[in-house]
N, C-alpha and C. Protein backbone atom coordinates (compact mmCIF):
# COMPACT_ATOMS: atom_id res chain seq x y z
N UNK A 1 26.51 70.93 50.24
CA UNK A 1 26.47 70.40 48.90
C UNK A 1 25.88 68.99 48.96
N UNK A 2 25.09 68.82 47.86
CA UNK A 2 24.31 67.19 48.15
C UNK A 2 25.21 66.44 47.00
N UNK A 3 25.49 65.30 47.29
CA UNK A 3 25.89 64.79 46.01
C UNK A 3 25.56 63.39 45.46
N UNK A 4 24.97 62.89 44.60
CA UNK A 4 24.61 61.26 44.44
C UNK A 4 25.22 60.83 43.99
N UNK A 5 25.18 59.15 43.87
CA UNK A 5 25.68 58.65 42.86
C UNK A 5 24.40 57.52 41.37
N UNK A 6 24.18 58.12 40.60
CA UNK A 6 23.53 57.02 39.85
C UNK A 6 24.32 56.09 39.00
N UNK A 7 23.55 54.60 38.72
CA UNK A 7 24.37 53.84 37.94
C UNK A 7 23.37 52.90 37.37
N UNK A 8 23.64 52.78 36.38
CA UNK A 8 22.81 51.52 35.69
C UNK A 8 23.07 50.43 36.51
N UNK A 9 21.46 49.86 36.66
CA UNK A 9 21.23 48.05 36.89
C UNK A 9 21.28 46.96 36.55
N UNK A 10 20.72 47.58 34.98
CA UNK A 10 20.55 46.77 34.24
C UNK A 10 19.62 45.71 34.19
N UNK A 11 18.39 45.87 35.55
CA UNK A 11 16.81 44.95 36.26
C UNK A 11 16.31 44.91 34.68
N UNK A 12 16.36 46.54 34.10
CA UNK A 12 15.47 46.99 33.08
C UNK A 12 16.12 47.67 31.99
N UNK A 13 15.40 48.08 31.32
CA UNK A 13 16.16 49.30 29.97
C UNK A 13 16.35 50.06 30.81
N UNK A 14 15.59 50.82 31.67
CA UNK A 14 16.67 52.09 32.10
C UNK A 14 16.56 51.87 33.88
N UNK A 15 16.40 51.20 34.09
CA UNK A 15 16.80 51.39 35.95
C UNK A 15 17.93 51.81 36.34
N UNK A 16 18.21 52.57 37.32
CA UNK A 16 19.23 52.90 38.04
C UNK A 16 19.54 52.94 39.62
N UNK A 17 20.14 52.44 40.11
CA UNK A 17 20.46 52.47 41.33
C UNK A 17 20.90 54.50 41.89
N UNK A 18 20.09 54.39 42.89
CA UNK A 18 20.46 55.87 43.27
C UNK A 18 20.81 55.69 44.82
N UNK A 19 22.24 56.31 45.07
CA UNK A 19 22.80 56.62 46.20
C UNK A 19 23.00 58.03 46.97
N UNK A 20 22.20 58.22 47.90
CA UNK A 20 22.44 59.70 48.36
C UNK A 20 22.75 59.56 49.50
N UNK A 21 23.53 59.77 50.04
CA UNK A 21 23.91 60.05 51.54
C UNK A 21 24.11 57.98 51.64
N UNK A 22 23.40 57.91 53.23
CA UNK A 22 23.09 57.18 53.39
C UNK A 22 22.33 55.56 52.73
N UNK A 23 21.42 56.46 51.80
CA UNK A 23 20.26 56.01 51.65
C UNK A 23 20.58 55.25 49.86
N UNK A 24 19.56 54.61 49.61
CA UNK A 24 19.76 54.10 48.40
C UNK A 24 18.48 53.47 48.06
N UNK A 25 17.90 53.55 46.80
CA UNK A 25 16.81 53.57 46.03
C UNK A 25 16.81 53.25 44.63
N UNK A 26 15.98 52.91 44.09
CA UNK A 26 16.32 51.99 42.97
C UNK A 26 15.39 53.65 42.06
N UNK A 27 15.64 53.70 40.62
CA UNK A 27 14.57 54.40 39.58
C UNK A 27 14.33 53.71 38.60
N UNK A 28 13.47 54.35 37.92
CA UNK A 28 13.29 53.31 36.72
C UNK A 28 12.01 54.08 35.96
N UNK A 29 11.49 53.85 34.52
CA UNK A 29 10.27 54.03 34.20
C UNK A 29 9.20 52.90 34.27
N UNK A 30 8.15 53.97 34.05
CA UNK A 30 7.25 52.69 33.56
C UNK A 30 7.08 51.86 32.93
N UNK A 31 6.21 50.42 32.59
CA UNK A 31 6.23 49.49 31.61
C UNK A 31 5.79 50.67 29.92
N UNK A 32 5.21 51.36 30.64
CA UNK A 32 4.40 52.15 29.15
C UNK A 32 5.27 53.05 28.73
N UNK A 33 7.06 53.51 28.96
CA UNK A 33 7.77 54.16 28.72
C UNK A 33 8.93 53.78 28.50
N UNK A 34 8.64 51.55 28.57
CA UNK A 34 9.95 51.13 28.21
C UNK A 34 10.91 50.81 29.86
N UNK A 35 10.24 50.66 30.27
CA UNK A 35 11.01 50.16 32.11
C UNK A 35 10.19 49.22 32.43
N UNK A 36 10.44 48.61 33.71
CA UNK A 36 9.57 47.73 34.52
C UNK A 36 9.08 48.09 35.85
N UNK A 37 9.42 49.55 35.65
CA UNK A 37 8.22 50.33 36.86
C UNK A 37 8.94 50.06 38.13
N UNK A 38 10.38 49.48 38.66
CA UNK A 38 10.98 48.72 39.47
C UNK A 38 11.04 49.71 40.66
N UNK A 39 11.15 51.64 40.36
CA UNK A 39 11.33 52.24 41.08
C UNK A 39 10.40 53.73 40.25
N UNK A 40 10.46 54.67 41.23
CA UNK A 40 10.12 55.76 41.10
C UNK A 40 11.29 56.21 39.69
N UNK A 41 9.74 57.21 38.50
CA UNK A 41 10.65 57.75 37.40
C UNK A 41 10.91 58.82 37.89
N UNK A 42 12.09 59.40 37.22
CA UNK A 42 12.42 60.91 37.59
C UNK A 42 11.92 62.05 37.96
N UNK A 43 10.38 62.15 37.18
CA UNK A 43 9.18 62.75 37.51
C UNK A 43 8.90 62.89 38.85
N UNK A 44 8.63 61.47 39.38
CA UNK A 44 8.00 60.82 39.88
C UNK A 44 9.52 61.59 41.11
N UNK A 45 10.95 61.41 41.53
CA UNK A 45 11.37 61.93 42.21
C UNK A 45 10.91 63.13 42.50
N UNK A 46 11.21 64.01 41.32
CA UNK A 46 11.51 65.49 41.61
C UNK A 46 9.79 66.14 41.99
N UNK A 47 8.60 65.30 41.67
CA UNK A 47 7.36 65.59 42.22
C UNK A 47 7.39 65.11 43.79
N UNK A 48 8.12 64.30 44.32
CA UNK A 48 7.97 63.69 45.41
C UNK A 48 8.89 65.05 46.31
N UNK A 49 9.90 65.09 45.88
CA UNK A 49 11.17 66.23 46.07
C UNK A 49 10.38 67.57 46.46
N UNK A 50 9.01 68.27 45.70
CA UNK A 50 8.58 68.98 45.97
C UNK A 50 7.45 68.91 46.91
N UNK A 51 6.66 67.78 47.49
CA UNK A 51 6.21 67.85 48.40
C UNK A 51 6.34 67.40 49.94
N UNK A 52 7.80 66.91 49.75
CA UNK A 52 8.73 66.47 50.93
C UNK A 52 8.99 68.06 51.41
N UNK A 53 9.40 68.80 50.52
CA UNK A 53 9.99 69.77 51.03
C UNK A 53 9.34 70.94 51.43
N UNK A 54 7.96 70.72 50.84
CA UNK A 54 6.48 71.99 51.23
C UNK A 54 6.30 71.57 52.90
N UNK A 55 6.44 69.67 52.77
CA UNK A 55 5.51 69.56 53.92
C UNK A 55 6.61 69.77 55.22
N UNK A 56 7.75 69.36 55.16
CA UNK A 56 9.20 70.11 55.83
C UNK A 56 9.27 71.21 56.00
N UNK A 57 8.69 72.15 55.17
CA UNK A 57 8.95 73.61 55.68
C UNK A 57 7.87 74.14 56.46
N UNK A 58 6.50 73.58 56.29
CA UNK A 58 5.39 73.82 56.91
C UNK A 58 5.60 73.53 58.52
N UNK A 59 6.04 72.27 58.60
CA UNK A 59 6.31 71.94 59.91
C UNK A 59 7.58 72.75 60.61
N UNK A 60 8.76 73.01 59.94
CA UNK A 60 9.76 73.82 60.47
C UNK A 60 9.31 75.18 61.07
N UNK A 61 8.20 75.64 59.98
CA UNK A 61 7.66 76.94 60.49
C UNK A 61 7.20 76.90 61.65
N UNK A 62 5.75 75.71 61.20
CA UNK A 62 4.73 75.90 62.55
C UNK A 62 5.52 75.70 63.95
N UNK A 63 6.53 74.71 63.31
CA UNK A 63 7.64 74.30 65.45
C UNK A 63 8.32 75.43 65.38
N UNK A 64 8.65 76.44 64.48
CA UNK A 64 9.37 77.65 65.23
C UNK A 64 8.61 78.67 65.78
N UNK A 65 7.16 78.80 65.54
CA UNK A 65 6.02 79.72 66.06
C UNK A 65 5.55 78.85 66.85
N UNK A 66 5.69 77.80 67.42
CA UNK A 66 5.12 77.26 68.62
C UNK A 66 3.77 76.69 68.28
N UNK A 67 3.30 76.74 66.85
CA UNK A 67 1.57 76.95 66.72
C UNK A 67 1.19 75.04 66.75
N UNK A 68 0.04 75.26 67.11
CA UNK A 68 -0.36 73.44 67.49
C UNK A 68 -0.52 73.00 66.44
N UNK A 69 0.43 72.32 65.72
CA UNK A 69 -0.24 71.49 63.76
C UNK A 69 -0.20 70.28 64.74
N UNK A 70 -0.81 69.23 64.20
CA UNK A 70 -0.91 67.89 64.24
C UNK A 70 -0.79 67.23 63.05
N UNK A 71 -0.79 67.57 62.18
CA UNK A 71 -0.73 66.72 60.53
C UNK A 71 -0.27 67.09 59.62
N UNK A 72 0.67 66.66 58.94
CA UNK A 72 0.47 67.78 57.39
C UNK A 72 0.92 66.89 56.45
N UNK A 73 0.10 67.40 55.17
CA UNK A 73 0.12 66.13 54.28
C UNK A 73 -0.06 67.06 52.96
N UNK A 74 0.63 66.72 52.22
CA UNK A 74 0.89 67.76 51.06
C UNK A 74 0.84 66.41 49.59
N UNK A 75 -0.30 66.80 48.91
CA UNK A 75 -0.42 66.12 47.51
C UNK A 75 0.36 66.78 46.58
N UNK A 76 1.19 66.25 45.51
CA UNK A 76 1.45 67.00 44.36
C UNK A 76 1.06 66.14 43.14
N UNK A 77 0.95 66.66 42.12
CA UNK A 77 0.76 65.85 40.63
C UNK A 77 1.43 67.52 40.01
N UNK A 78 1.88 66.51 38.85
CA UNK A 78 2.95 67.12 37.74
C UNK A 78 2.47 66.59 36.74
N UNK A 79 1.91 67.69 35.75
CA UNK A 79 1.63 66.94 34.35
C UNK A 79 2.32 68.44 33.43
N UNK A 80 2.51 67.62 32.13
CA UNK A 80 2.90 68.34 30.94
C UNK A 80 1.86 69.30 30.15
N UNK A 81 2.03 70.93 30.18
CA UNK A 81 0.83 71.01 29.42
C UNK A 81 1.44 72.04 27.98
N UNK A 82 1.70 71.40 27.23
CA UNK A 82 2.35 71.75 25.70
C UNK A 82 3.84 71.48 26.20
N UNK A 83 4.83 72.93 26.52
CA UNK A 83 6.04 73.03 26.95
C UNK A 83 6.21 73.00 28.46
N UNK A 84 4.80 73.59 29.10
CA UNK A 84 5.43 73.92 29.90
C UNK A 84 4.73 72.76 31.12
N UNK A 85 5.80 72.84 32.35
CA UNK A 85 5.77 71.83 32.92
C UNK A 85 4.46 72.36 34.69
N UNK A 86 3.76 71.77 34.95
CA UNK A 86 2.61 71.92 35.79
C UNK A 86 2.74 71.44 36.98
N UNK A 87 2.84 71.57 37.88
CA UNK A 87 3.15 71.38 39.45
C UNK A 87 1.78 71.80 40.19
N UNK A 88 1.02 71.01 40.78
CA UNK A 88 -0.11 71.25 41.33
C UNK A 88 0.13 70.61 42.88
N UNK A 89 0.08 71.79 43.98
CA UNK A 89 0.01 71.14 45.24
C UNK A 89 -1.30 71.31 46.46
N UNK A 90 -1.57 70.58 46.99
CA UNK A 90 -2.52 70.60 48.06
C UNK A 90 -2.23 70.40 48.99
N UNK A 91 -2.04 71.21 50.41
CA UNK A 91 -1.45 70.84 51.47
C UNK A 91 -2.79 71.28 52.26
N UNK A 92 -2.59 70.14 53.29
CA UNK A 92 -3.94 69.52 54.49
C UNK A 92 -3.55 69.77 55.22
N UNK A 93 -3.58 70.57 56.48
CA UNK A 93 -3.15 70.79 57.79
C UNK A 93 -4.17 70.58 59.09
N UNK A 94 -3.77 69.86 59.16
CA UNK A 94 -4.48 69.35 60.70
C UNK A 94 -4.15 69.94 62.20
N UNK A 95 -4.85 70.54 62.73
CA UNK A 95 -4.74 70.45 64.45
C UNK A 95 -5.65 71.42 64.75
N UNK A 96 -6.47 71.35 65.88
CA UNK A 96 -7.64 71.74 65.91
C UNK A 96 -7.59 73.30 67.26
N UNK A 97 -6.16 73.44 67.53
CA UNK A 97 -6.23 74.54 68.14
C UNK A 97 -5.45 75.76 67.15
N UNK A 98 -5.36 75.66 66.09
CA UNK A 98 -5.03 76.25 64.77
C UNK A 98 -6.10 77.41 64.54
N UNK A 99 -5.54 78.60 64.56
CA UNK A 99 -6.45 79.55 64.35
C UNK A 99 -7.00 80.01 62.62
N UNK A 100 -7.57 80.17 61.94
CA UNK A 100 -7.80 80.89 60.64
C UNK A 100 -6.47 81.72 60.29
N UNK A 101 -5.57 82.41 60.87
CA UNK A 101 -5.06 82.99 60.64
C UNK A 101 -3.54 82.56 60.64
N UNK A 102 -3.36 81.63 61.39
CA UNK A 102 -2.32 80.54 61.61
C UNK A 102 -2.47 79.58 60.37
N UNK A 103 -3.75 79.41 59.71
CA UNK A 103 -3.66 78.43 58.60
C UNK A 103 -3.32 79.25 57.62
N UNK A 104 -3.79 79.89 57.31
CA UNK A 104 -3.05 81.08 55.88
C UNK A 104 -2.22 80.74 56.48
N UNK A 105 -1.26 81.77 57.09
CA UNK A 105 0.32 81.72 56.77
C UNK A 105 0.64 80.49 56.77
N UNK A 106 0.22 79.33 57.11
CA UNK A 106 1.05 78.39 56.72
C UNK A 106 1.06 77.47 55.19
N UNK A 107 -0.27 77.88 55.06
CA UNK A 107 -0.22 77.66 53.64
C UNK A 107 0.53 78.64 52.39
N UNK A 108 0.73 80.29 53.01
CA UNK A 108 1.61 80.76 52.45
C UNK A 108 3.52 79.99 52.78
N UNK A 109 3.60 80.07 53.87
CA UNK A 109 4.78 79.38 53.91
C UNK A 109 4.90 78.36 53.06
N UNK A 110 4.14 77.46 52.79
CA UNK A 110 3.77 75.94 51.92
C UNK A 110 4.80 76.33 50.57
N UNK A 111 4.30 77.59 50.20
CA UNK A 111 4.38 77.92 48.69
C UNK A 111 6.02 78.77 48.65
N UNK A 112 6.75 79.18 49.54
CA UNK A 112 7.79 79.65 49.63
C UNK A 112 9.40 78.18 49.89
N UNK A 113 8.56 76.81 50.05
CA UNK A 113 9.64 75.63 50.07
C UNK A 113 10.93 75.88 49.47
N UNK A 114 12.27 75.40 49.65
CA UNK A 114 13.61 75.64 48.97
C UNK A 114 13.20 74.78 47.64
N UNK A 115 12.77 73.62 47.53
CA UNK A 115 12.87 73.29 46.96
C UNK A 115 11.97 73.75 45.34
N UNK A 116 10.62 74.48 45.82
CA UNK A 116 10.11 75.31 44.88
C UNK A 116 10.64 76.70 44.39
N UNK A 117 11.38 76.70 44.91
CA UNK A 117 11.66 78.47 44.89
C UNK A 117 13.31 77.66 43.86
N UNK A 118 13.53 77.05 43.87
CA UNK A 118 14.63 76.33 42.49
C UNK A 118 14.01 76.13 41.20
N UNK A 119 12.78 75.34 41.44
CA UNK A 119 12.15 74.86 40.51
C UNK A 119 11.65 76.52 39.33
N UNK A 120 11.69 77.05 40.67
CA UNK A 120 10.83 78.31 39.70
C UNK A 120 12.15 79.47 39.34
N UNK A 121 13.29 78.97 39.61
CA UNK A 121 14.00 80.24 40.08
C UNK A 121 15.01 80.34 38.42
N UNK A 122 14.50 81.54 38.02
CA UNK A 122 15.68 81.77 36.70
C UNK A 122 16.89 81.69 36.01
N UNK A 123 17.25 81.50 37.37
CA UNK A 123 18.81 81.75 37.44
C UNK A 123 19.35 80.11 37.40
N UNK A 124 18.75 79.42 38.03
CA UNK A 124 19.18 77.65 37.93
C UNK A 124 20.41 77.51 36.91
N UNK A 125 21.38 77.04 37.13
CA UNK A 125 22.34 76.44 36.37
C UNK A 125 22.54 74.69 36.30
N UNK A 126 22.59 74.55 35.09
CA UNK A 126 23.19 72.90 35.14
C UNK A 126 24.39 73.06 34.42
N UNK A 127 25.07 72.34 34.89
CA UNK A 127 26.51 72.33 33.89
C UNK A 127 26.66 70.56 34.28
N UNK A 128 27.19 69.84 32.83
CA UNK A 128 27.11 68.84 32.19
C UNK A 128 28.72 68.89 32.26
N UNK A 129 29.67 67.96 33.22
CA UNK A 129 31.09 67.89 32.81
C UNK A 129 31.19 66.79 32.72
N UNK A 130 32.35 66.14 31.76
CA UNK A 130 33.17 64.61 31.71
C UNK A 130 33.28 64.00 33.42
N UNK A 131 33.38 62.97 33.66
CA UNK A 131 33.63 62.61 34.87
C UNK A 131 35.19 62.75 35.25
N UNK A 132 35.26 63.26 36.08
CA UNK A 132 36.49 64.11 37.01
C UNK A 132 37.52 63.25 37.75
N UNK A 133 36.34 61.79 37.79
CA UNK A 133 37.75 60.99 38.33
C UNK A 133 39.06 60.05 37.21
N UNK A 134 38.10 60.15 36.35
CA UNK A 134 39.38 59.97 35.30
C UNK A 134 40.00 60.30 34.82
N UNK A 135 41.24 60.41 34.63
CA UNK A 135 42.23 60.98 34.19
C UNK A 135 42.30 61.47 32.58
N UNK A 136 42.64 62.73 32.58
CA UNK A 136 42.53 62.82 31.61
C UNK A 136 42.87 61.94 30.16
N UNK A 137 44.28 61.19 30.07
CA UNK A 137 45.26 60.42 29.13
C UNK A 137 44.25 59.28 29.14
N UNK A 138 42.98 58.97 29.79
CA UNK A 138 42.44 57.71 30.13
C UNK A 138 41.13 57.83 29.38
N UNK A 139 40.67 59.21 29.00
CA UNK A 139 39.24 59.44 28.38
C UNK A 139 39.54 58.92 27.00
N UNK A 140 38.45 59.03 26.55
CA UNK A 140 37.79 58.22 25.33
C UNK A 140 37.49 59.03 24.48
């Protein structure tokens, strides 16, 4: 289970401090959306989210088939087109003892990521609850 924590900064109108694990990162929008651009917008995560995780699985593959990659570098852009939302990826694979046939599948693998196969997957649930550490007699 992954779990974060976000919280207002207050740098900007909407920045937020984001805590995952270890790690910690600031968000925010752009100046042209009402932020000061201080951190990556949400977009801007969950586009990053999907090519962290193409270019992670590419490599998990190729080191479990032994096959020689040397590089991999995966572009994404996300734009809006009416409703529906556009995910465009390009993944570059480098190493020069890579056969034609070793590059397909890995560009098929590319397109099977956990993290795409959510994005696309029907079934996705969000559920929206009150926060859990307060007591009930204490809510508002």
């Amino acid at each position: 289970m992954t779990k974060v924590r976000i919280y207002e900064t207050h740098a900007s109108t909407y920045s937020v401090a984001i805590e995952v694990g270890a790690h910690s990162l600031i968000g925010d929008e752009p100046a042209d959306k009402g932020g000061l651009d201080l951190g990556p917008s949400p977009y801007d995560l969950l586009t990053s989210a999907l090519g962290e995780c193409t270019a992670m699985t590419v490599r998990w593959y190729a080191r479990s088939q032994g096959w020689p990659v040397d590089q991999i570098e995966v572009r994404v852009a996300h734009e809006k087109r009416g409703r529906q939302d556009v995910f465009t990826k390009s993944v570059h694979i480098t190493g020069d003892l890579l056969t034609d046939e070793q590059r397909l599948k890995l560009i098929e693998v590319a397109s099977k990521c956990p993290v795409q196969r959510t994005l696309l997957a029907s079934d996705t649930a969000i559920e929206t609850v009150p926060d859990i550490d307060i007591p009930a007699q204490n809510r508002a």
